[in-house]
N, C-alpha and C. Protein backbone atom coordinates (compact mmCIF):
# COMPACT_ATOMS: atom_id res chain seq x y z
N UNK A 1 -26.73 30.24 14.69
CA UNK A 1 -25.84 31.37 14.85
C UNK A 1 -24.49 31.06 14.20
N UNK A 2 -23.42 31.92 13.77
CA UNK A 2 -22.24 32.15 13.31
C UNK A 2 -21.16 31.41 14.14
N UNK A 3 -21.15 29.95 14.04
CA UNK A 3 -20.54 29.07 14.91
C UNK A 3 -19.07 29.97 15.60
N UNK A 4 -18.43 30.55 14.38
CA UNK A 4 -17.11 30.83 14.48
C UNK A 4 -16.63 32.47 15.36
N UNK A 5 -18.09 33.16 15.72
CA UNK A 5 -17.53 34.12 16.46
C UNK A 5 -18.77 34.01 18.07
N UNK A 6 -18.29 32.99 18.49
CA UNK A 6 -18.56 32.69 20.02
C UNK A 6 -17.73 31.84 20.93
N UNK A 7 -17.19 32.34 22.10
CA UNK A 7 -16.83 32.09 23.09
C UNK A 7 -17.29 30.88 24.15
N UNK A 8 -17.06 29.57 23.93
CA UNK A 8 -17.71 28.77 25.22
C UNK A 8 -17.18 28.64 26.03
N UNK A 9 -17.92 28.97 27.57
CA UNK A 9 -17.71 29.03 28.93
C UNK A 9 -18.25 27.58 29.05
N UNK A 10 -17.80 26.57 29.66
CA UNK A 10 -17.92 25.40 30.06
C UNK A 10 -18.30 25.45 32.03
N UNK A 11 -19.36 24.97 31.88
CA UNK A 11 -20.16 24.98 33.30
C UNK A 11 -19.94 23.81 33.83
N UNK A 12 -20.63 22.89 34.97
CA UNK A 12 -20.78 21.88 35.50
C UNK A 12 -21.69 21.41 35.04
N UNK A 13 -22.64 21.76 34.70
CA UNK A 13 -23.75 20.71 33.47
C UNK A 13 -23.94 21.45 32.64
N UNK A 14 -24.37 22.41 32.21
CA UNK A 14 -24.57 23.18 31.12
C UNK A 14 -23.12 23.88 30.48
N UNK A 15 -23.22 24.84 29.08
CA UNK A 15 -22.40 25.89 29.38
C UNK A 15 -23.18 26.84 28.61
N UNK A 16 -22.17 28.11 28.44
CA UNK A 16 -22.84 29.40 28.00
C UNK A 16 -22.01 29.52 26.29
N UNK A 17 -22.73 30.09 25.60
CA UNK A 17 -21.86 30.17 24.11
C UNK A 17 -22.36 31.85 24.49
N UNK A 18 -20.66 32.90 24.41
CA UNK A 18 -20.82 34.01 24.65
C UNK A 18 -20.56 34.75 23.31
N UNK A 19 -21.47 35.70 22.65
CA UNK A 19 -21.51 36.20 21.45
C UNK A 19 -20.99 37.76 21.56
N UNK A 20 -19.90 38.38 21.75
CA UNK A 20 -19.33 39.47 21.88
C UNK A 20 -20.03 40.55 21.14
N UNK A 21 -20.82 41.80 20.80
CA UNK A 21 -21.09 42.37 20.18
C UNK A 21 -20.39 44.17 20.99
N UNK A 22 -19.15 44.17 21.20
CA UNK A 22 -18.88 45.17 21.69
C UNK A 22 -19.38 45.94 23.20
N UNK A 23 -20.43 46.78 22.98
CA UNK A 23 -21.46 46.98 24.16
C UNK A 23 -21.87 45.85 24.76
N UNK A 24 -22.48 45.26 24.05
CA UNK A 24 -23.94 44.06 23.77
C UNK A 24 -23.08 42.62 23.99
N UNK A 25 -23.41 41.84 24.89
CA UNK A 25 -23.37 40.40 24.60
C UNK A 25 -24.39 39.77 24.83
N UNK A 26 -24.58 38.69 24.00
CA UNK A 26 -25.14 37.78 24.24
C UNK A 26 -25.41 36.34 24.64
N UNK A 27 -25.23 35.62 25.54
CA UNK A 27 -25.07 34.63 26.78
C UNK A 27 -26.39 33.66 25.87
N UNK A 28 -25.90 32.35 25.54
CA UNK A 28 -26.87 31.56 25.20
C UNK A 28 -26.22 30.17 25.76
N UNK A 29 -27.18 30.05 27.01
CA UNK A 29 -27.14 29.04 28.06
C UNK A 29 -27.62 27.68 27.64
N UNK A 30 -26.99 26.50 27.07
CA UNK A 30 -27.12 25.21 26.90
C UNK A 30 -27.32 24.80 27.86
N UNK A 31 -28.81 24.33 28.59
CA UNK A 31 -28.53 23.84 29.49
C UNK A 31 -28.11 22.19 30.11
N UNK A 32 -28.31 21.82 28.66
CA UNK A 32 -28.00 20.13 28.68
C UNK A 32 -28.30 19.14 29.50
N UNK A 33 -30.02 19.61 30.00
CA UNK A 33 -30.74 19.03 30.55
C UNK A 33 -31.64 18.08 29.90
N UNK A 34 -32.77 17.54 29.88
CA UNK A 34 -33.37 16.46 29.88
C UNK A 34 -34.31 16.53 28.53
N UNK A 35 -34.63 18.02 28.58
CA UNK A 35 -35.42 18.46 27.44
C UNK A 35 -34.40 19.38 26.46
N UNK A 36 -33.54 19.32 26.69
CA UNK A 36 -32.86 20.64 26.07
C UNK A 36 -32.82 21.73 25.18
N UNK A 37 -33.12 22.24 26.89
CA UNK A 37 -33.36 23.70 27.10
C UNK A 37 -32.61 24.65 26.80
N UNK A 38 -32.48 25.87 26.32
CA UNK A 38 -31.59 26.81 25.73
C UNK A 38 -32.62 28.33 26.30
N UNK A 39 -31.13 29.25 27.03
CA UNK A 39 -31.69 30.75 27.45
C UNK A 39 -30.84 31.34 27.59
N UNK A 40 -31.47 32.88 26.94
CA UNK A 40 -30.32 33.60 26.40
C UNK A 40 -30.46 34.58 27.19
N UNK A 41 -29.73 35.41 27.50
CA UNK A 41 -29.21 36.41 28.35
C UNK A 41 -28.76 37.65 27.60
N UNK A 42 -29.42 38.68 27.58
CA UNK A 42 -29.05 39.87 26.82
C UNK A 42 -28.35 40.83 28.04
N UNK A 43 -26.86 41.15 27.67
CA UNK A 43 -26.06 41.57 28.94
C UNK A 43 -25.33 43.50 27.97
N UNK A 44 -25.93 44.17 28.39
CA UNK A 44 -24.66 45.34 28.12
C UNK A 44 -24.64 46.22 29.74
N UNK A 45 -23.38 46.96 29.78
CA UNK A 45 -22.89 47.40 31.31
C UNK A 45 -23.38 46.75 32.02
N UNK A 46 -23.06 45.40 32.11
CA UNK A 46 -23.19 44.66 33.56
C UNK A 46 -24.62 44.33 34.28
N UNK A 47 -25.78 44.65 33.21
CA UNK A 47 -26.95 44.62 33.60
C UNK A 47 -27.71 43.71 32.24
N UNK A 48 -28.56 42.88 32.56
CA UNK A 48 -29.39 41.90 31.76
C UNK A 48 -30.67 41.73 31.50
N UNK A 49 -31.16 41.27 30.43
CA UNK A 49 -32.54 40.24 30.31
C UNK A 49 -32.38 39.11 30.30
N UNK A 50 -33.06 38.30 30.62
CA UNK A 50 -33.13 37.28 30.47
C UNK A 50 -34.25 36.52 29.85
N UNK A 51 -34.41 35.62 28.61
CA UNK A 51 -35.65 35.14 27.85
C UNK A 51 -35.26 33.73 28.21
N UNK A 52 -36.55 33.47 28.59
CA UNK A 52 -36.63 31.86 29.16
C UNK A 52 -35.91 32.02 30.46
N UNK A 53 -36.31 30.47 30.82
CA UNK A 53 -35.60 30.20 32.04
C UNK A 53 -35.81 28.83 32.05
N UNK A 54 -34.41 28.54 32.56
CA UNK A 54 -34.33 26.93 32.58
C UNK A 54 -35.47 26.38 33.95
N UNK A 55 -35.72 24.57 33.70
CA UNK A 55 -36.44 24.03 34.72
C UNK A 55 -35.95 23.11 35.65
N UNK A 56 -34.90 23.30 35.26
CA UNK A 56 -34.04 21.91 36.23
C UNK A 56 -33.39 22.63 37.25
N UNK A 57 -33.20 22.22 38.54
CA UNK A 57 -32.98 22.63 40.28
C UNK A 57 -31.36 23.19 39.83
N UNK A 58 -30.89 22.24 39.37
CA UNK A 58 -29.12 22.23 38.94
C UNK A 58 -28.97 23.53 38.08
N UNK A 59 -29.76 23.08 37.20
CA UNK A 59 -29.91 23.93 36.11
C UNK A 59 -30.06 26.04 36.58
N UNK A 60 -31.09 25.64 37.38
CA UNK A 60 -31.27 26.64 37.77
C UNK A 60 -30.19 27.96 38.65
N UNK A 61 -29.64 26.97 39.77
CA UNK A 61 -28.37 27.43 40.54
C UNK A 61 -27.19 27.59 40.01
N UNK A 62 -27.01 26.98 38.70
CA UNK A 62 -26.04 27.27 38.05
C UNK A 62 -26.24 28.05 36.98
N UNK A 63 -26.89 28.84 36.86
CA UNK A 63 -27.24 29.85 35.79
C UNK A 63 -27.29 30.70 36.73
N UNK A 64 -27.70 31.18 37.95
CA UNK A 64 -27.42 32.25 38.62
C UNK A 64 -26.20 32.55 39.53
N UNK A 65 -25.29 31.09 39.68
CA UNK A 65 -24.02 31.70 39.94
C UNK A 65 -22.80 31.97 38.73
N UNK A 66 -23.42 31.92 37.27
CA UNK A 66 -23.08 32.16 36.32
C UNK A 66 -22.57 33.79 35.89
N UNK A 67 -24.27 34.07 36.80
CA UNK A 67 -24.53 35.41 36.50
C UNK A 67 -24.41 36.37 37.90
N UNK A 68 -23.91 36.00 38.57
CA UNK A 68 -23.30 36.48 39.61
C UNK A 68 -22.75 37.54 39.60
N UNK A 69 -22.95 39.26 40.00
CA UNK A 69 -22.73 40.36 39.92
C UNK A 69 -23.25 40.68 38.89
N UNK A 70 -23.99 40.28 37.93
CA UNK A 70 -24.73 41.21 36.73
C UNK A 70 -26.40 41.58 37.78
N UNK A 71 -26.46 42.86 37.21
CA UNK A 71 -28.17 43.24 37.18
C UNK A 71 -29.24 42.61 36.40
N UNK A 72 -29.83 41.72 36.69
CA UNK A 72 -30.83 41.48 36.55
C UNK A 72 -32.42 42.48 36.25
N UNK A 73 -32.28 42.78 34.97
CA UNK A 73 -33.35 43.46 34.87
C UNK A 73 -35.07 42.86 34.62
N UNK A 74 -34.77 42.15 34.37
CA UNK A 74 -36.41 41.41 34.55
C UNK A 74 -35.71 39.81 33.51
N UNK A 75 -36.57 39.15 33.55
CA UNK A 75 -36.80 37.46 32.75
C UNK A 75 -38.31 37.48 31.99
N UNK A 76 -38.02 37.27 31.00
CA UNK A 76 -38.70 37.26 29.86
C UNK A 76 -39.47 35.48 29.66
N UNK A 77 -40.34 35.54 30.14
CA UNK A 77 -41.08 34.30 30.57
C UNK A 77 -41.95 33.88 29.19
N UNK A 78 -42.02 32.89 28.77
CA UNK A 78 -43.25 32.16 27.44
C UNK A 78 -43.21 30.57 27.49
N UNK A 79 -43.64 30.28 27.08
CA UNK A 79 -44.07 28.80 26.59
C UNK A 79 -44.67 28.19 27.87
N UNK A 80 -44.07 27.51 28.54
CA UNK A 80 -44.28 26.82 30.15
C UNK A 80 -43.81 27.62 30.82
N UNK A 81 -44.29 27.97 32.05
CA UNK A 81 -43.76 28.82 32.81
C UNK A 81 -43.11 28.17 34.15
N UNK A 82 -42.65 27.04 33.77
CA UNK A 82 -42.03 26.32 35.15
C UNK A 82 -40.68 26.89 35.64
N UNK A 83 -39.84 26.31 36.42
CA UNK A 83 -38.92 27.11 36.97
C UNK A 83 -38.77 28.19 37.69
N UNK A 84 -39.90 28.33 38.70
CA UNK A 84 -40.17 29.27 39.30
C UNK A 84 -38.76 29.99 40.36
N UNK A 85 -38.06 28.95 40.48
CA UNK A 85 -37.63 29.35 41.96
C UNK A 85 -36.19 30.06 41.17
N UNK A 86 -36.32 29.77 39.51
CA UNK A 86 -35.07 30.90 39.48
C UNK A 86 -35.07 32.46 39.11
N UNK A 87 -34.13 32.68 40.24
CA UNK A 87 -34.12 34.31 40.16
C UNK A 87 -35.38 34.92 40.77
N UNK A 88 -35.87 34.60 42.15
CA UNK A 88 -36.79 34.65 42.50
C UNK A 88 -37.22 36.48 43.33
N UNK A 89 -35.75 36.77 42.85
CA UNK A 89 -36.12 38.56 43.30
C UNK A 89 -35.95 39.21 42.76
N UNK A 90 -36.10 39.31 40.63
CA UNK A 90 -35.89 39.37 39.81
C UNK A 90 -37.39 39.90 38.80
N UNK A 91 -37.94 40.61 38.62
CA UNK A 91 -39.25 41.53 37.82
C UNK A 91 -39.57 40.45 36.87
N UNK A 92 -40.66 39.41 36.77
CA UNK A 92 -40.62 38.40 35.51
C UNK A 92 -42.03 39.10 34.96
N UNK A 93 -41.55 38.88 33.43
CA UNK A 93 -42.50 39.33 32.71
C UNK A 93 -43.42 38.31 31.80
N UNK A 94 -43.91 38.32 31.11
CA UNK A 94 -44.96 37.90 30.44
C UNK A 94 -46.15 38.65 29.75
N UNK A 95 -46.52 38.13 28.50
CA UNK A 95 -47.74 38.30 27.78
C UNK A 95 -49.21 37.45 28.82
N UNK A 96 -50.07 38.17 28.83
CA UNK A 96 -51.20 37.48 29.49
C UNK A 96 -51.49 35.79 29.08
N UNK A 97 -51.58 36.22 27.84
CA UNK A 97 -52.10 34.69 27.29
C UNK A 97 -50.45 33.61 27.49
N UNK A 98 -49.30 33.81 27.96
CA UNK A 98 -48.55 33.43 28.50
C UNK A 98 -48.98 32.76 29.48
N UNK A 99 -48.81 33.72 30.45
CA UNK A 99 -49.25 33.74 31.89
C UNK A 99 -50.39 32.64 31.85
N UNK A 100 -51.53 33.26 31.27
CA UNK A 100 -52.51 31.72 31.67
C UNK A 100 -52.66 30.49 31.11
N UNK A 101 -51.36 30.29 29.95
CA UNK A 101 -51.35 29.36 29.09
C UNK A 101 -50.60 27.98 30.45
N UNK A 102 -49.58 28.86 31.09
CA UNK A 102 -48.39 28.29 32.32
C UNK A 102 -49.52 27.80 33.08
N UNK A 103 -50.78 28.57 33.54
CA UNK A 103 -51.39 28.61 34.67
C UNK A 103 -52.42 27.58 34.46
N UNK A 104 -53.30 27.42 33.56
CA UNK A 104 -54.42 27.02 33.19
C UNK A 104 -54.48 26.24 31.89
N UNK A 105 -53.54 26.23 31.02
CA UNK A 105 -53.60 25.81 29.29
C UNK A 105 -52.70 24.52 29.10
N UNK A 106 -52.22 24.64 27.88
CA UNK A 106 -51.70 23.53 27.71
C UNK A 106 -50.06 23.29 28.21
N UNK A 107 -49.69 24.78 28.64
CA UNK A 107 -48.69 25.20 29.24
C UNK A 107 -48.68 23.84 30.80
N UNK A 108 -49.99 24.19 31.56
CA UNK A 108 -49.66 23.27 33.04
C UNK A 108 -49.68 22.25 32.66
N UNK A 109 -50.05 21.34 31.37
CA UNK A 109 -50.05 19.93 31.33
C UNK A 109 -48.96 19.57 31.00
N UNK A 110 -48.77 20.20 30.08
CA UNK A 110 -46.60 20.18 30.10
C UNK A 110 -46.06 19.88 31.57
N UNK A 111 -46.26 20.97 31.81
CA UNK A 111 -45.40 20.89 33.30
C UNK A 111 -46.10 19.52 34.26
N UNK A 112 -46.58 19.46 34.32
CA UNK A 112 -47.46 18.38 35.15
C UNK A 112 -46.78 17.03 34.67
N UNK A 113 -46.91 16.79 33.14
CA UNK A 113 -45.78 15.76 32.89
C UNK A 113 -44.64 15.34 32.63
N UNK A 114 -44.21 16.66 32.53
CA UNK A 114 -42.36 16.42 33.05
C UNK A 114 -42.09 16.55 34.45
N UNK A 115 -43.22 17.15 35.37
CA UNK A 115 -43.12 16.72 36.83
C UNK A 115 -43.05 15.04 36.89
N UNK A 116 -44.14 14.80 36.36
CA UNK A 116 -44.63 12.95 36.34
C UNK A 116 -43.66 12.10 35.96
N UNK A 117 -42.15 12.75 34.89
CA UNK A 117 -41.34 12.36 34.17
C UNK A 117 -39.99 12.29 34.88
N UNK A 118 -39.80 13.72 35.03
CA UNK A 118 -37.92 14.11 36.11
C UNK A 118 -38.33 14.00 37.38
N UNK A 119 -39.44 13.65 38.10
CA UNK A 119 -39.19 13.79 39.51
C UNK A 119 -38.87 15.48 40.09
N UNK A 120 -38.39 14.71 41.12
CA UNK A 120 -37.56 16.43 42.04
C UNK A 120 -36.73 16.72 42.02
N UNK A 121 -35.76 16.56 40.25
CA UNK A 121 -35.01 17.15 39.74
C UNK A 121 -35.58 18.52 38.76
N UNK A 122 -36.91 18.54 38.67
CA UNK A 122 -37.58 19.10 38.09
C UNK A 122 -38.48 20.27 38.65
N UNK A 123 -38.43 21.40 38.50
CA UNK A 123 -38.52 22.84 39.04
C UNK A 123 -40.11 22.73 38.31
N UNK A 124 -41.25 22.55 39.09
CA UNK A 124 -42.70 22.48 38.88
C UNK A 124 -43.31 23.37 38.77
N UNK A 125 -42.49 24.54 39.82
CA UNK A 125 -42.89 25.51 40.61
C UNK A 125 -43.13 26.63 38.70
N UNK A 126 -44.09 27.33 39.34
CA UNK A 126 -44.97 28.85 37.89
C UNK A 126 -44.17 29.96 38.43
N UNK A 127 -43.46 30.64 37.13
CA UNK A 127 -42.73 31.67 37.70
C UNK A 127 -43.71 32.74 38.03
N UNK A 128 -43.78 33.83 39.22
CA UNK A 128 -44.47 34.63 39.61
C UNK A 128 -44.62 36.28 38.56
N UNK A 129 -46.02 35.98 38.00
CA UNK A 129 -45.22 37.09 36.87
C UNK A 129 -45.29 38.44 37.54
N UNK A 130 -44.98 39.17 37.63
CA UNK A 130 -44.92 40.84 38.41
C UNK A 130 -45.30 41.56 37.38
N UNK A 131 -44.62 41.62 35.77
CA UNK A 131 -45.41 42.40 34.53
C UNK A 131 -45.99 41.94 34.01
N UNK A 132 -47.27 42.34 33.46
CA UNK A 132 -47.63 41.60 32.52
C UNK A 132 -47.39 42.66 30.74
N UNK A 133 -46.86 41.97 30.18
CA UNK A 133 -46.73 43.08 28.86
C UNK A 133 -47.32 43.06 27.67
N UNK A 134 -47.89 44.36 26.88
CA UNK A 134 -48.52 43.78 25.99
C UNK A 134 -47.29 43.42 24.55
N UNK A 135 -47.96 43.71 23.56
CA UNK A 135 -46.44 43.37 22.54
C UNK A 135 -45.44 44.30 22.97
N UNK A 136 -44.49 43.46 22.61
CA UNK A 136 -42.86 43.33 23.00
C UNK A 136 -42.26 44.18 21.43
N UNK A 137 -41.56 44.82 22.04
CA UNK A 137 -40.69 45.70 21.20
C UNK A 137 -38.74 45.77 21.74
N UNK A 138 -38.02 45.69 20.63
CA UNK A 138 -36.97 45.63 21.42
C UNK A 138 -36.30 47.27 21.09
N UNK A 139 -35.82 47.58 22.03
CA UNK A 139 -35.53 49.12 21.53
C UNK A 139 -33.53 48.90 20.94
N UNK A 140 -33.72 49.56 19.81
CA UNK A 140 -32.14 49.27 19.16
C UNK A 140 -31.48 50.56 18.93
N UNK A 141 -32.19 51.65 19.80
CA UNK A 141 -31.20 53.32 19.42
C UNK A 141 -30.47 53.66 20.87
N UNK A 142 -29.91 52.92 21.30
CA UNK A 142 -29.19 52.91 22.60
C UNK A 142 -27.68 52.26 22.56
N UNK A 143 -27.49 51.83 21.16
CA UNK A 143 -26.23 51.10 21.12
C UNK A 143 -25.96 51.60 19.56
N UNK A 144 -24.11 51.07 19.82
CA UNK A 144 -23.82 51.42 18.07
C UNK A 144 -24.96 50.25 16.98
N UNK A 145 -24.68 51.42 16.42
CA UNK A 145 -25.88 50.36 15.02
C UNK A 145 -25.49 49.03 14.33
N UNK A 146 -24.20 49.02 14.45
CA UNK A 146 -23.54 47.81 13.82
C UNK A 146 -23.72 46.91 14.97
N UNK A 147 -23.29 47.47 16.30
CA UNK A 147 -23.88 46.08 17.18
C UNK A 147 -25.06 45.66 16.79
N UNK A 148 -25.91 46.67 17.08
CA UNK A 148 -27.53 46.00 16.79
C UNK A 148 -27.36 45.14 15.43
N UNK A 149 -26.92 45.79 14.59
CA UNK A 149 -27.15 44.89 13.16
C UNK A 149 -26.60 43.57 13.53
N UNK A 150 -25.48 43.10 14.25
CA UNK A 150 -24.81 41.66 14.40
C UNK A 150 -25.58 40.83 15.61
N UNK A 151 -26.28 41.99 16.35
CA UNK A 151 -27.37 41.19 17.17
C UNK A 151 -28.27 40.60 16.54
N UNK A 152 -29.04 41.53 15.72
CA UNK A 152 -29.96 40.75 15.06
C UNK A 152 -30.05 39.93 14.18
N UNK A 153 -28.49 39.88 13.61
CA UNK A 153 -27.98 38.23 12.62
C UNK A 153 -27.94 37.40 13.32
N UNK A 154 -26.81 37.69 14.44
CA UNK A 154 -27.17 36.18 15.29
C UNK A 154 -28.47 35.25 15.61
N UNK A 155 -29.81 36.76 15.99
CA UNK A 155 -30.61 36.12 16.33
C UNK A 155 -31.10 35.17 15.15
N UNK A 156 -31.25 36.06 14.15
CA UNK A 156 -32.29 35.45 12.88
C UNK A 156 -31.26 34.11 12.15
N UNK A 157 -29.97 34.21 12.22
CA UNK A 157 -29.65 32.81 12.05
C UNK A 157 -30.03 31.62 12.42
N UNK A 158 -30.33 31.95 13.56
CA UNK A 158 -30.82 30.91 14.57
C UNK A 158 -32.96 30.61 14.46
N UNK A 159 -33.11 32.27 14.31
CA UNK A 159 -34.73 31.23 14.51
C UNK A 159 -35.37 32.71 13.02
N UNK A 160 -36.17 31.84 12.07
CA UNK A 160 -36.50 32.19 10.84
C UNK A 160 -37.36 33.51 11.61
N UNK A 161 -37.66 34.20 10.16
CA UNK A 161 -39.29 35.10 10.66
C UNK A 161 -40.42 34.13 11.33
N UNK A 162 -40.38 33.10 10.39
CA UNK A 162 -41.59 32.45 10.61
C UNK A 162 -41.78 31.83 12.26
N UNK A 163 -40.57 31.77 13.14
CA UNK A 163 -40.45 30.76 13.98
C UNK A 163 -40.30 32.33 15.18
N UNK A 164 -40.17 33.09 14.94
CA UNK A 164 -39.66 33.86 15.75
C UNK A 164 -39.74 36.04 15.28
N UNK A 165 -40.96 36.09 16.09
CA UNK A 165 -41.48 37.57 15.57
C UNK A 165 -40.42 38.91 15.61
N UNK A 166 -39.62 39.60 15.28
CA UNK A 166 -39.18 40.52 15.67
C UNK A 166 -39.39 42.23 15.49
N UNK A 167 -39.67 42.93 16.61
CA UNK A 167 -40.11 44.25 16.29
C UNK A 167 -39.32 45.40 17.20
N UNK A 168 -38.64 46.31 16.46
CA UNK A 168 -37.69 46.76 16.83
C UNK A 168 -38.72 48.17 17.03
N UNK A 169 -37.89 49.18 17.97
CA UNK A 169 -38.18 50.76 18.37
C UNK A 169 -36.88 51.76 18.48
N UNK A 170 -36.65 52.21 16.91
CA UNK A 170 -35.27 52.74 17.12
C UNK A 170 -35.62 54.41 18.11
N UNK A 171 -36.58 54.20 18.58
CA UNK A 171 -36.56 55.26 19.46
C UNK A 171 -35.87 57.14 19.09
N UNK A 172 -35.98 56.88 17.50
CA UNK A 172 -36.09 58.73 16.93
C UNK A 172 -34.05 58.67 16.53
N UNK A 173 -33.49 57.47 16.95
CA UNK A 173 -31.84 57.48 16.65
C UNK A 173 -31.60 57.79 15.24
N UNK A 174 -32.26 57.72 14.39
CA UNK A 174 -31.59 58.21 12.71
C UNK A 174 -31.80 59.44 12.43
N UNK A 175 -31.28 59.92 11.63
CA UNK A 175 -31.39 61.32 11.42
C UNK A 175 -32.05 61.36 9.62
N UNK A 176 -32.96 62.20 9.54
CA UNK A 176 -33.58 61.81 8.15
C UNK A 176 -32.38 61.42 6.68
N UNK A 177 -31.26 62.15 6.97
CA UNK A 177 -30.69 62.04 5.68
C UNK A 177 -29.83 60.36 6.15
N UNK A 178 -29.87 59.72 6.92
CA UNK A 178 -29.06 58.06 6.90
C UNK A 178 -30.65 57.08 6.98
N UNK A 179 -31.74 57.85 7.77
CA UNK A 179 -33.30 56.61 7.93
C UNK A 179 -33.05 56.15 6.77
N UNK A 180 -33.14 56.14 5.82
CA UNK A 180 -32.92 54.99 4.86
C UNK A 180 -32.46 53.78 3.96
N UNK A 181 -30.93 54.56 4.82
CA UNK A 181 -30.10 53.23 4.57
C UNK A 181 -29.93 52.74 5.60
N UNK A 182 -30.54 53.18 7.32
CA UNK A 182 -30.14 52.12 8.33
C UNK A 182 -31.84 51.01 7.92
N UNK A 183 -33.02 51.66 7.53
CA UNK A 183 -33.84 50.78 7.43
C UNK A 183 -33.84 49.58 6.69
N UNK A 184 -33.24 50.01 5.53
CA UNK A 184 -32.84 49.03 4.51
C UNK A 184 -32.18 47.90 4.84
N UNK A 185 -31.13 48.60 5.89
CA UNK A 185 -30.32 46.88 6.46
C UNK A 185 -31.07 46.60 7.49
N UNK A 186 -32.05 47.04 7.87
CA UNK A 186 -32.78 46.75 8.45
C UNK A 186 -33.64 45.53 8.35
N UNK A 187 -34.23 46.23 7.05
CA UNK A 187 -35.05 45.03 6.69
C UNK A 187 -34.67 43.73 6.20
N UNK A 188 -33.35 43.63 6.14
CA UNK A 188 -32.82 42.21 5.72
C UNK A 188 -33.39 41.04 6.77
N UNK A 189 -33.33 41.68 7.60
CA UNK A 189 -33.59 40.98 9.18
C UNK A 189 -35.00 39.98 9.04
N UNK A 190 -35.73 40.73 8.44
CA UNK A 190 -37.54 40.14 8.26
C UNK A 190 -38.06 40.44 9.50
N UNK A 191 -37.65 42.11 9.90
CA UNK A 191 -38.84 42.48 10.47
C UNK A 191 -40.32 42.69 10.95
N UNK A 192 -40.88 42.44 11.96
CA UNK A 192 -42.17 42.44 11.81
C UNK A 192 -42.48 44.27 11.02
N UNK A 193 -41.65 45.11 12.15
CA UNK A 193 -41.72 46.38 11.98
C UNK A 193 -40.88 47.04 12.31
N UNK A 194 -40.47 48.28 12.15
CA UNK A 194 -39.65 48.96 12.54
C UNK A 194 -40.36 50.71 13.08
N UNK A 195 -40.55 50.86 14.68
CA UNK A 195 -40.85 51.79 15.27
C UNK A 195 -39.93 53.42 15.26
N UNK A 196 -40.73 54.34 15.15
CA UNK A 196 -39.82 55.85 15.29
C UNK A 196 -38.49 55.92 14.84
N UNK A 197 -38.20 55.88 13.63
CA UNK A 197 -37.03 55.99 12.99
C UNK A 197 -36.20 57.07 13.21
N UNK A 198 -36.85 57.98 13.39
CA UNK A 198 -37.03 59.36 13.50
C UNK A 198 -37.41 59.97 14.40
N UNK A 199 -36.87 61.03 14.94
CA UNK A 199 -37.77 62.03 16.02
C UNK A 199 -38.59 62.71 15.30
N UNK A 200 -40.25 62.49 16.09
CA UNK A 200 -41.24 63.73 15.37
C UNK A 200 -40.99 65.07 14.90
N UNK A 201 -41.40 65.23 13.90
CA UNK A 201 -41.17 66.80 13.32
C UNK A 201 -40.03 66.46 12.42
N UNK A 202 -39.23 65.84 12.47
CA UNK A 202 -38.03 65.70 11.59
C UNK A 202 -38.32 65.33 9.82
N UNK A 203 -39.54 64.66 9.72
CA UNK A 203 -39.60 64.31 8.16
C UNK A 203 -40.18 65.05 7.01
């Protein structure tokens, strides 16, 4: 990411690098734990996602008194699904093959040996998934467009196409005579795709 336009909040073991996008921030939690772990927090009006979740006990309690008075709209669960006990009244989501990768795959042997590794500094516990989702779409016609556009630099600075899928749903926000020049900067991004540009009937 764009070293020079983020904010660090300095924690007791971790901290947060806060990425201002007007509406939109984005909260990317160092947790400067053992494996180091990194989770980002998508925050506009005071309400959030959360992708990943840290596994360390410390780790954990201090990311939720971090986030203390924000809404919690669900946690965006993949790779290992350890760290159960954070945010435990909180909608966690997941892809199936997620879910049983944590449960059954190569996901629990992970966890099993960084249990074997950190001890009971180490959050063992499978987060409880409540959704299960199929592909993930992020919807980007709910905010100014230039936020979205500096959201999605930050992200793709940080993790290539190749390392990291992205598929947007502008949910019908362009109007036929600009769809083409917001797609265009669009596609700089290396979209997987770009959903409803347009409201039906409009083209």
């Amino acid at each position: 990411m764009n070293k020079n336009t983020f904010k660090t909040v300095k924690l007791g073991k971790g901290e947060a690098n806060v990425y201002n996008f007007g509406e939109v921030k984005l909260h990317a939690y160092k947790t400067n734990d053992l494996i180091s772990d990194e989770v980002f927090v998508v925050e506009k009006n005071s309400k959030a996602v959360i992708i990943e979740s840290p596994c360390f006990f410390d780790n954990n309690r201090e990311l939720e008194k971090y986030l203390d008075g924000v809404d919690i709209a669900g946690v965006l669960v993949s790779y290992h699904g350890a760290g159960g006990t954070f945010m435990p009244n909180s909608p966690k989501y997941a892809t199936q093959n997620a879910a049983d990768y944590s449960e059954n795959g190569g996901g629990k042997v992970l966890i099993d040996n960084f249990i074997a590794a950190f001890g009971d500094s180490f959050d063992g516990s499978i987060h409880n998934i409540t959704n299960i989702i199929g592909e993930g779409k992020v919807t980007i016609g709910g905010i100014d467009f230039n936020d979205e556009i500096a959201l999605l630099k930050s992200i793709r600075d940080e993790y290539s196409p190749d390392n990291l899928e992205l598929r947007v749903d502008a949910n019908g926000a362009f109007s036929p005579d600009t769809a083409m020049q917001h797609l265009e900067r669009l596609a700089e991004y290396g979209l997987h795709s770009i959903e409803q540009p347009i409201k039906q009937g409009q083209w």
